[in-house]
Protein backbone atom coordinates (compact mmCIF):
# COMPACT_ATOMS: atom_id res chain seq x y z
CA UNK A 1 -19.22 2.61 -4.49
CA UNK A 2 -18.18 -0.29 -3.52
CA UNK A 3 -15.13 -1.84 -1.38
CA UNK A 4 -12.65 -2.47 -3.64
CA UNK A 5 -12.11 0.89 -4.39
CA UNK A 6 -11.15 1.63 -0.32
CA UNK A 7 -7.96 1.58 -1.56
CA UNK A 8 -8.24 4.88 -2.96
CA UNK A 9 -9.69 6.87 -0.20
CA UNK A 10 -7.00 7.82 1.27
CA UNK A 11 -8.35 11.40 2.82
CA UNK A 12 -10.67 11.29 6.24
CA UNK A 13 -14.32 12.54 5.58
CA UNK A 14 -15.00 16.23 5.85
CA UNK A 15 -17.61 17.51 8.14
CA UNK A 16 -19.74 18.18 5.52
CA UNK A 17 -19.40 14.62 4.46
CA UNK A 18 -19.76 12.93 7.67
CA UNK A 19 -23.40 15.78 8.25
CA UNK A 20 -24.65 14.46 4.85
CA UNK A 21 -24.08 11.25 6.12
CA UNK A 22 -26.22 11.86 9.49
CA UNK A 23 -29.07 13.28 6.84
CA UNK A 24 -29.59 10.14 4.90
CA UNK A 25 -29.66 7.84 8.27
CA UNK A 26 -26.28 6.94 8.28
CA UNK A 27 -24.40 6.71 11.10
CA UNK A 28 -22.01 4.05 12.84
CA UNK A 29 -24.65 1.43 14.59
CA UNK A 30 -23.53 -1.72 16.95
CA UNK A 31 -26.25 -3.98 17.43
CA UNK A 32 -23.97 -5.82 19.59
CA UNK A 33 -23.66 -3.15 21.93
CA UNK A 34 -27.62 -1.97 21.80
CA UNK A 35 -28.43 -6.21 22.67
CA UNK A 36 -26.01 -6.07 25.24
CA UNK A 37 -27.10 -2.93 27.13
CA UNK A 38 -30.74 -4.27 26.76
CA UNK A 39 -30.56 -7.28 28.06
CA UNK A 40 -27.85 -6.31 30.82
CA UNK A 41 -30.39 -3.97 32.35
CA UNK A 42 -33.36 -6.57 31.86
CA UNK A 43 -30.96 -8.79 34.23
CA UNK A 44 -30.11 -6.25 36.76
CA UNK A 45 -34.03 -5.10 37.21
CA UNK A 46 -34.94 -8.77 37.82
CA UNK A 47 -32.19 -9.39 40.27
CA UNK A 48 -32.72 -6.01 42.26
CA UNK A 49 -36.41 -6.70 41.82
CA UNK A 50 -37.91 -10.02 40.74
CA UNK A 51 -38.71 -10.90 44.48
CA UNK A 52 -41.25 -7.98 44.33
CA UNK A 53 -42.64 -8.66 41.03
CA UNK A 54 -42.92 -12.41 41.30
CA UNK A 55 -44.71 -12.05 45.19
CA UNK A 56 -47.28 -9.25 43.14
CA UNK A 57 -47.67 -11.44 40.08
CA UNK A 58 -48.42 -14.68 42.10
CA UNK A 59 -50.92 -12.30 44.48
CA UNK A 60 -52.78 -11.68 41.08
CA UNK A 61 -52.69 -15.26 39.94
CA UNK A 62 -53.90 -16.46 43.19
CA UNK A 63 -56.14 -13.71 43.46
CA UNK A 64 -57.77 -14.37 39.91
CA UNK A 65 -58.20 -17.98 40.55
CA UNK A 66 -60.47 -17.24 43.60
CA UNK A 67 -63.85 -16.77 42.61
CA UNK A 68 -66.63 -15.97 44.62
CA UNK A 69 -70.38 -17.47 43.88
CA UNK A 70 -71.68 -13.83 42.73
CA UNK A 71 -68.72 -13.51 40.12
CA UNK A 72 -69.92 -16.40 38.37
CA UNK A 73 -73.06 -15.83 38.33
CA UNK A 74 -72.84 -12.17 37.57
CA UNK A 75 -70.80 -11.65 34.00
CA UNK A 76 -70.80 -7.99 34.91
CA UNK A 77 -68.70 -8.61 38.01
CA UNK A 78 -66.67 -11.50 36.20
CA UNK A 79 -65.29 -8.83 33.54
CA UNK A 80 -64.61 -6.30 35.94
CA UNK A 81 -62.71 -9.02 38.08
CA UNK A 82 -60.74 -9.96 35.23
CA UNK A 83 -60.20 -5.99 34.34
CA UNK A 84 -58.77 -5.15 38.03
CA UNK A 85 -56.47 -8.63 37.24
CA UNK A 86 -55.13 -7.25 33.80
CA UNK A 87 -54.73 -3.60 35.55
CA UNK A 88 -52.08 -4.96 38.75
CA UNK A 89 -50.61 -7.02 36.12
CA UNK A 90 -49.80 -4.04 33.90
CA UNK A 91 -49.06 -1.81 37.09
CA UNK A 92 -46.50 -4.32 38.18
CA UNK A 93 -44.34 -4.68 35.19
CA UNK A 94 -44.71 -1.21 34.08
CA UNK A 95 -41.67 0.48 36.36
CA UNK A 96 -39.81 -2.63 34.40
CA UNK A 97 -41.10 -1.92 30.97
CA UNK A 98 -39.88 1.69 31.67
CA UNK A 99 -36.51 0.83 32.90
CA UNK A 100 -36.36 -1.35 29.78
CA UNK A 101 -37.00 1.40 27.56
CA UNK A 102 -35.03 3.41 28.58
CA UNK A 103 -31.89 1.85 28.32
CA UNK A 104 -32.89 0.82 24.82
CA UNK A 105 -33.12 4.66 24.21
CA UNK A 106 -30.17 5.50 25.33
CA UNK A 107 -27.79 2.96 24.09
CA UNK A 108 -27.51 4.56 21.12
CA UNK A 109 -25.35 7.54 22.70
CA UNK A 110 -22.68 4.93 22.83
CA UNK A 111 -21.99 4.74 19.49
CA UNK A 112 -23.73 6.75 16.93
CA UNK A 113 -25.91 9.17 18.83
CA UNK A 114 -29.39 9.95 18.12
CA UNK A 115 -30.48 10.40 14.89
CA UNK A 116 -34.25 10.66 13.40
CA UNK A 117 -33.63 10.66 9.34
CA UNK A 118 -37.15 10.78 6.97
CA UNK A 119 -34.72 9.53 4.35
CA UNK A 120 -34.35 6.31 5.91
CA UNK A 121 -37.58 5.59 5.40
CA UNK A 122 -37.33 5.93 2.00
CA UNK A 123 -38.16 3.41 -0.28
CA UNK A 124 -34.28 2.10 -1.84
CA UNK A 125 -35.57 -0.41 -5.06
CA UNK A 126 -31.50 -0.56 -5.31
CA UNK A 127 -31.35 -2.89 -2.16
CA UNK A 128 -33.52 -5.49 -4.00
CA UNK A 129 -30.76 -5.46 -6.95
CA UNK A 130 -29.68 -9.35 -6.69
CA UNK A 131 -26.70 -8.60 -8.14
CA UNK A 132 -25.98 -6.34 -5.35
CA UNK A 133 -27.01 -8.80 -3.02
CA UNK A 134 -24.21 -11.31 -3.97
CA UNK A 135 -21.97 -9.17 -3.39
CA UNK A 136 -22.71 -8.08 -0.21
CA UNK A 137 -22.60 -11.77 1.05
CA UNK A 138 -18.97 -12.20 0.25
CA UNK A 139 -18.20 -8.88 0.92
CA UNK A 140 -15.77 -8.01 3.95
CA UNK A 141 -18.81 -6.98 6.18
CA UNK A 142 -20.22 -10.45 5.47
CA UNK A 143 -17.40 -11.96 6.87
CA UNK A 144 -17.00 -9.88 9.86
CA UNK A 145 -20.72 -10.48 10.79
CA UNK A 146 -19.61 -14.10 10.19
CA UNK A 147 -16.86 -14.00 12.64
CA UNK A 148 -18.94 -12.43 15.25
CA UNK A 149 -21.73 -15.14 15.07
CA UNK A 150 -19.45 -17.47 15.41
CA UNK A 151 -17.64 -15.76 18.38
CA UNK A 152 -21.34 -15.02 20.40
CA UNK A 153 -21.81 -18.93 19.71
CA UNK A 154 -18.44 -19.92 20.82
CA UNK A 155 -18.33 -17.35 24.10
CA UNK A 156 -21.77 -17.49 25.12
CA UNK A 157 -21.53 -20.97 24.79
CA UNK A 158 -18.54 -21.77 26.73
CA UNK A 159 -19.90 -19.46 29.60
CA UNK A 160 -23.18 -21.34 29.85
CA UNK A 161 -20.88 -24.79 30.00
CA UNK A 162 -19.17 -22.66 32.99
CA UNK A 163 -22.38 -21.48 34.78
CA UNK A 164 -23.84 -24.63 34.25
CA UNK A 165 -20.49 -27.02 35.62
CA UNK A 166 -20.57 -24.34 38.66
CA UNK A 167 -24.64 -25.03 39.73
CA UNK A 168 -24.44 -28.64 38.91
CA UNK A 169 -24.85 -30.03 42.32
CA UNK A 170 -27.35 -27.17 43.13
CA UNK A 171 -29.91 -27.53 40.15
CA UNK A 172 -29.72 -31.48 41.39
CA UNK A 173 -30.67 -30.30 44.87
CA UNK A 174 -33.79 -28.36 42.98
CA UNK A 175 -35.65 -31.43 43.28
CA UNK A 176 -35.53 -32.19 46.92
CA UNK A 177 -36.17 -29.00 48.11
CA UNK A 178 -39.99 -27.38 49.17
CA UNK A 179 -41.99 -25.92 46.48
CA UNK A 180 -41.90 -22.29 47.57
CA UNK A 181 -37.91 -22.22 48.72
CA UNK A 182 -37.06 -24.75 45.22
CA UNK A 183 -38.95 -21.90 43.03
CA UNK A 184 -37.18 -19.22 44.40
CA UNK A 185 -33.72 -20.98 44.55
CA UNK A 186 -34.54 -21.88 40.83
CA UNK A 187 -35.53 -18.35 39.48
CA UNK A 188 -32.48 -17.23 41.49
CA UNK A 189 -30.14 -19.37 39.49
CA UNK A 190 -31.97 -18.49 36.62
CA UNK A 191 -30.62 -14.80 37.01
CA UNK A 192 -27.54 -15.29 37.92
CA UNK A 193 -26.92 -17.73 34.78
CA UNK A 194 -28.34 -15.26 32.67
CA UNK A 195 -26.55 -12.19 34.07
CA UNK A 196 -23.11 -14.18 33.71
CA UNK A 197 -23.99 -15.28 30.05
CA UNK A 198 -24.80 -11.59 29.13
CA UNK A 199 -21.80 -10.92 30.62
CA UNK A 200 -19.71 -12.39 28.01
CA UNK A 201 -21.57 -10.74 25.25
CA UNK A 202 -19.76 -7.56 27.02
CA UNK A 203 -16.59 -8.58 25.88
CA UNK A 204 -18.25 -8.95 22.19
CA UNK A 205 -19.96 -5.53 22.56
CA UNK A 206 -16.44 -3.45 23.25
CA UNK A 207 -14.97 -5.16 20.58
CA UNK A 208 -17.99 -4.38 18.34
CA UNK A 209 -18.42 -0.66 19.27
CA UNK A 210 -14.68 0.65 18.51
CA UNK A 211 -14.69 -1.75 15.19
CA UNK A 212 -17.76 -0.16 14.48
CA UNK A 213 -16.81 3.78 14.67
CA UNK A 214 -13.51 2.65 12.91
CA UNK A 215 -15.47 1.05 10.20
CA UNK A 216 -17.38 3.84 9.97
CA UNK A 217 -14.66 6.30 9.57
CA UNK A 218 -12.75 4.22 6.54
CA UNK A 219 -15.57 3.83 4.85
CA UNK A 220 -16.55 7.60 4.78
CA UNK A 221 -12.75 8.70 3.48
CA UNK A 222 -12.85 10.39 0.40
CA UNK A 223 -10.56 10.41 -2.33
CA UNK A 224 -8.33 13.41 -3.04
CA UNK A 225 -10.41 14.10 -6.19
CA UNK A 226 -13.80 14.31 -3.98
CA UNK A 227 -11.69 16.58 -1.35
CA UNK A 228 -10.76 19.24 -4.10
CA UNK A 229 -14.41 18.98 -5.59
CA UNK A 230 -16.06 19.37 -2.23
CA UNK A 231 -13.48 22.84 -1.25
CA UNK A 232 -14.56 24.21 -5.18
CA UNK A 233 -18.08 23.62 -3.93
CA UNK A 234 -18.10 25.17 -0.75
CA UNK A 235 -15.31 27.85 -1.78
CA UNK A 236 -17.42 28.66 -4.75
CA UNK A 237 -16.43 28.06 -8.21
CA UNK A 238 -13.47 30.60 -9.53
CA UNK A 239 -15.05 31.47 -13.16
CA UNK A 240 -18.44 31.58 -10.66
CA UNK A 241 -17.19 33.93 -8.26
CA UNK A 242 -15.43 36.37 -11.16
CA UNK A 243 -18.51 36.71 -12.48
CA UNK A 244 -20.28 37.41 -9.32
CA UNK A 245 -17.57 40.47 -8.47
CA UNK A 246 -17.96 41.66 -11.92
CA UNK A 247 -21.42 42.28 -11.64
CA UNK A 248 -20.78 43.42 -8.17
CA UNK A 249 -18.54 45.52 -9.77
CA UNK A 250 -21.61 46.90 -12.36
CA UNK A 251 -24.01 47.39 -9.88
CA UNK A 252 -21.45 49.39 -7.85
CA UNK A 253 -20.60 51.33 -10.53
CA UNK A 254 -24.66 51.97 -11.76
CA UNK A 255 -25.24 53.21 -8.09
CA UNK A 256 -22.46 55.72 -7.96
CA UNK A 257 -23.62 57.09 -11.29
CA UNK A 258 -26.74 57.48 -9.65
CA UNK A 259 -25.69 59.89 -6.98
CA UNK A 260 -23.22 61.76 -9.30
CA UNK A 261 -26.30 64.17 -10.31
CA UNK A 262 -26.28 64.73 -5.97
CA UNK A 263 -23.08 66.28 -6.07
CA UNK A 264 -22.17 69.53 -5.32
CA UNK A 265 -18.88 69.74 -7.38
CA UNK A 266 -16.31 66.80 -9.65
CA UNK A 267 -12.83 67.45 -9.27
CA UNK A 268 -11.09 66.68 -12.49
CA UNK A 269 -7.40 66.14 -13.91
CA UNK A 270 -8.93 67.47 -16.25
CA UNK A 271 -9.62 64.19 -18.15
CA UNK A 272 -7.68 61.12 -16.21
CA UNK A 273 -9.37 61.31 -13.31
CA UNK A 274 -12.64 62.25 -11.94
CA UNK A 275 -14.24 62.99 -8.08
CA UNK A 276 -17.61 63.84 -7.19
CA UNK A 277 -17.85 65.23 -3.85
CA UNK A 278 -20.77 66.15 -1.85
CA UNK A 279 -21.37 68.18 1.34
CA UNK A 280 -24.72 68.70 3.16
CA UNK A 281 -25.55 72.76 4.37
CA UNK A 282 -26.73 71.17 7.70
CA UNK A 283 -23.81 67.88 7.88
CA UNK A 284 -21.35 68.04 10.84
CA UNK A 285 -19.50 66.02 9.09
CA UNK A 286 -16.44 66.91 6.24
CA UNK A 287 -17.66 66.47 2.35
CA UNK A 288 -17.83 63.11 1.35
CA UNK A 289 -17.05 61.14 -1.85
CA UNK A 290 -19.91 60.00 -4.13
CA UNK A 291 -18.31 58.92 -7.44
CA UNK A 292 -14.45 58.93 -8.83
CA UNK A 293 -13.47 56.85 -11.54
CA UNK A 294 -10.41 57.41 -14.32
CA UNK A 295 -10.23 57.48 -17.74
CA UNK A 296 -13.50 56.28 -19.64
CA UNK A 297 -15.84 56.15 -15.86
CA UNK A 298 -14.34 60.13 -15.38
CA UNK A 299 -15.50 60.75 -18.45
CA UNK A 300 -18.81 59.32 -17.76
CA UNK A 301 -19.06 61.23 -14.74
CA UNK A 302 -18.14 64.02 -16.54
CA UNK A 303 -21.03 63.90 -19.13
CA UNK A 304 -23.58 63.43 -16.35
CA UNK A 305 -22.42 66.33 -14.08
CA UNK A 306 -22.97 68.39 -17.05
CA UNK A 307 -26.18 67.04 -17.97
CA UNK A 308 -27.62 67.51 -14.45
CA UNK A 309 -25.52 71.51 -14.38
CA UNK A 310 -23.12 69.80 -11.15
CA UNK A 311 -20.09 72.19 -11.30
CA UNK A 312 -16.78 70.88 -12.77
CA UNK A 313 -13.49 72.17 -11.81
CA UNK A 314 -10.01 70.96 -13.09
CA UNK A 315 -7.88 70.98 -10.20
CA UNK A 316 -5.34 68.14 -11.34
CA UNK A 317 -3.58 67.66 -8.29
CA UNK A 318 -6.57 67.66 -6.00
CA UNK A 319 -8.05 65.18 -7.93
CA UNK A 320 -4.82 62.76 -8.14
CA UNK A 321 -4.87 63.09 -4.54
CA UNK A 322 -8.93 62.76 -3.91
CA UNK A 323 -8.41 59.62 -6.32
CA UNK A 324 -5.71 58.28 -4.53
CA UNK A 325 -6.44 58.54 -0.89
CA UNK A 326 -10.17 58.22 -0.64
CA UNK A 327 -12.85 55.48 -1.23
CA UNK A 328 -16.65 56.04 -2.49
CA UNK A 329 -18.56 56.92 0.65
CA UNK A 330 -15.41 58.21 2.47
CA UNK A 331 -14.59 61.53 3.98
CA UNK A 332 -11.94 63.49 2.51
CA UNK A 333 -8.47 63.35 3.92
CA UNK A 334 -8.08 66.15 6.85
CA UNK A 335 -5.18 67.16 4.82
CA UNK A 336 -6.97 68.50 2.30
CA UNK A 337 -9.88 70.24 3.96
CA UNK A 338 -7.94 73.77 3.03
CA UNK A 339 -8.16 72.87 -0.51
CA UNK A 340 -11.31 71.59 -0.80
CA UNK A 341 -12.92 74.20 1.45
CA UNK A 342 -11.57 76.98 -1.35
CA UNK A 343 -13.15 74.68 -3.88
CA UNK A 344 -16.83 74.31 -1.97
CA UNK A 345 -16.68 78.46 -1.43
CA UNK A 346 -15.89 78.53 -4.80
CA UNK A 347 -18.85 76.38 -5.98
CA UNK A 348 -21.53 78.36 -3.47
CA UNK A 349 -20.72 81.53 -4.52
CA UNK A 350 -21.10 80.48 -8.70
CA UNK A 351 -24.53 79.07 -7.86
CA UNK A 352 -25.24 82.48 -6.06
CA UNK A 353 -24.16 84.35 -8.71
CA UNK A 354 -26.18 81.94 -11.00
CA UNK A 355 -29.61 83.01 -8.89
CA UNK A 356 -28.73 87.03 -9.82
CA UNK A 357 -27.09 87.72 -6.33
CA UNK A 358 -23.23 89.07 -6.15
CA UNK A 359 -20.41 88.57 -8.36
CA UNK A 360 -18.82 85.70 -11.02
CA UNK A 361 -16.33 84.43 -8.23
CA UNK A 362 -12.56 83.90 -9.63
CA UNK A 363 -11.71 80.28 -9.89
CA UNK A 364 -9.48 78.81 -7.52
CA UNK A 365 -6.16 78.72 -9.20
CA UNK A 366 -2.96 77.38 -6.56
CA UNK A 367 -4.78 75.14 -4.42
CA UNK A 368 -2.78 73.61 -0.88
CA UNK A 369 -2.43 70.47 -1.72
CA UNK A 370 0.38 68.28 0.42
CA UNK A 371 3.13 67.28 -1.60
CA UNK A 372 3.15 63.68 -0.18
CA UNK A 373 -0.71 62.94 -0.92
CA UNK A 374 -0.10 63.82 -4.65
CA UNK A 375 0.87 60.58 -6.19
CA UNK A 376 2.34 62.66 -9.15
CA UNK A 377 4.46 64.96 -7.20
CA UNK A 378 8.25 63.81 -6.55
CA UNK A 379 7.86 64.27 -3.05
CA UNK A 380 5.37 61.57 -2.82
CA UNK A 381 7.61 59.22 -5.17
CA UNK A 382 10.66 60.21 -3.29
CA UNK A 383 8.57 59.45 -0.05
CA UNK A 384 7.23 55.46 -1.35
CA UNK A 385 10.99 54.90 -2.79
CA UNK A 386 12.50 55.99 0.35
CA UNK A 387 15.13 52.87 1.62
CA UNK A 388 13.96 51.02 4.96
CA UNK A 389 16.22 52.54 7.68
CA UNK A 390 19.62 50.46 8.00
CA UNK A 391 19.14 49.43 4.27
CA UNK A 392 22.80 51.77 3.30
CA UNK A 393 24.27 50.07 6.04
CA UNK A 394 23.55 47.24 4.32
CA UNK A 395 24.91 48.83 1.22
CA UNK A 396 28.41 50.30 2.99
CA UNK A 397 31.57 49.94 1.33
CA UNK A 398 29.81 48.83 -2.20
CA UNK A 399 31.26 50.75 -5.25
CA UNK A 400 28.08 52.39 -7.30
């Protein structure tokens, strides 16, 4: 997308966004910040400890210019000379290569974090669009990158005219001083310029790395459009999940026709409502509820308790109230553990009767079900339309 349209992002990047981002290698990077870091530390380890390293180096050089009459005749004892030279060479800048690294490592916690991306390495035939490529050099980045070059030449410039005005006198005295002391005075100066020149690029570098984050940030706003898409994504898309709790819904329904032929007994209305309930000889536990459904599903649990011989029993208001108060899997209300108790002793004794033992048990006719758990009973209206207490003193003094 590119820059002109800015103007219509007006909403700041989601977190989803902004970790999509981080997956395709792109964060907020400031290479001013990373150079200055670098070359900061490079200054610091050679001012704590260039003495050191320039003594060792100039022990090797002087060391490897001092050859013995068996070295050079002897090519065997010339390579490993030169080996040993290469090896205190390496030794001697290696604590300094490893500070160097890492520093370079780390800079990028300061803006950006660490980030390893496989996409970046990509291959992106879009870049090489020339098209593209015209655009980016007048774009807005361009000229930002402009400005900055043009700062860095105009700072770091005026700070070497400083540094240099400063050690005038003493990088004329360079040449009347010994060898050994001029060197070291040199290389000292040497430093210190370079530290103070560096310097200045810290004053580019922390106006770099919050420009940088900030850039970042606008240019990873969405538009309202891409906010609303992004929640129907996530969220899941309405028709989608309707569809998904309707077939939730089915399979539901499919398993607790399934354990309607486990039943012991279905309450009916006789034909609004329908309850399956079961209850285990050895369960501790009060008779659950395997299957209820009204209307067309109690009639389809209906036509499978009498396929599969599960005793049906109209009890009308036990089966309002079984409908009402209880879920599938639940156990029934303590309230009604009278009623359904005389409905269970009921059902044992027909299926002993059924296996030629005892007598065709009467069917339980005046159940105890509560008033209040009977949504069809007026007590239970009368209870759910009761006024909120203080509502007729709300009402006082008005004419019905």
């Amino acid at each position: 997308m590119s820059e002109d349209s800015d103007a219509e992002k007006t909403e700041a990047a989601s977190p989803k966004r902004l970790e999509q981002a981080r997956e395709e290698g792109d964060v907020p990077r400031s290479r001013e910040v990373a150079t200055f870091t670098v070359l900061m530390a490079s200054g610091c380890c050679l001012w704590f400890a260039g003495d050191a390293i320039v003594r060792q180096l100039t022990a090797v050089m002087v060391s490897g210019l001092t050859l013995d009459r068996e070295q050079i005749l002897n090519p065997n004892a010339m390579i490993l000379r030169v080996a040993s030279d290469v090896t205190s060479v390496l030794l001697t800048c290696l604590p300094y290569a490893v500070a160097i690294m890492v520093v370079a490592l780390a800079s990028p916690l300061l803006v950006g974090g660490w980030l390893f991306s496989s996409k970046a390495f990509t291959p992106n035939f879009g870049k090489l669009n020339p098209i593209r490529g015209l655009g980016n050099m007048v774009s807005k980045n361009a000229l930002v990158e402009l400005l900055k070059a043009l700062a860095k030449t105009l700072v770091v410039g005026f700070v070497a005219w400083l540094v240099m005005q400063h050690h005038k006198d003493a990088v004329l005295g360079l040449s009347v001083e010994a060898l050994r002391a001029g060197s070291a005075h040199m290389i000292s100066l040497l430093i210190s310029a370079f530290l103070f020149i560096v310097g200045a690029l810290g004053l580019i570098a922390a106006i770099d790395g919050p420009y940088q984050m900030w850039h970042y940030a606008n240019k990873m706003k969405m538009t309202l459009q891409e906010v609303k898409q992004e929640a129907k994504e996530s969220d899941g898309n309405p028709q989608v999940k309707q569809k998904i709790r309707q077939l939730q819904h089915e399979m539901s329904k499919r398993r607790m026709m399934a354990d309607v032929p486990t039943a012991d007994v279905v309450v009916t209305n006789p034909t609004h409502y329908a309850v399956a309930l079961k209850y285990g000889e050895n369960s501790r536990g009060a008779p659950q509820v395997v299957a209820k459904g009204a209307d067309e599903v109690a009639a389809k649990i209906r036509e499978l308790a009498g396929e599969h011989k599960v005793a049906i029993l109209e009890a009308p208001a036990l089966a309002r109230a079984l409908y009402k108060h209880t879920e599938i899997g639940d156990e029934i209300p303590e309230a009604l553990y009278g009623a359904v108790a005389e409905v269970l002793a009921y059902v044992f004794q027909l299926r002993s009767y059924g296996s030629g033992h005892g007598q065709r048990p009467d069917k339980p006719k005046k159940l105890a079900v509560p008033p209040e758990l009977d949504p069809h009973d007026p007590a239970s209206q009368n209870k759910q339309s009761k006024p909120a207490p203080g509502a007729d003193k709300n009402n006082k003094g008005s004419t019905p």
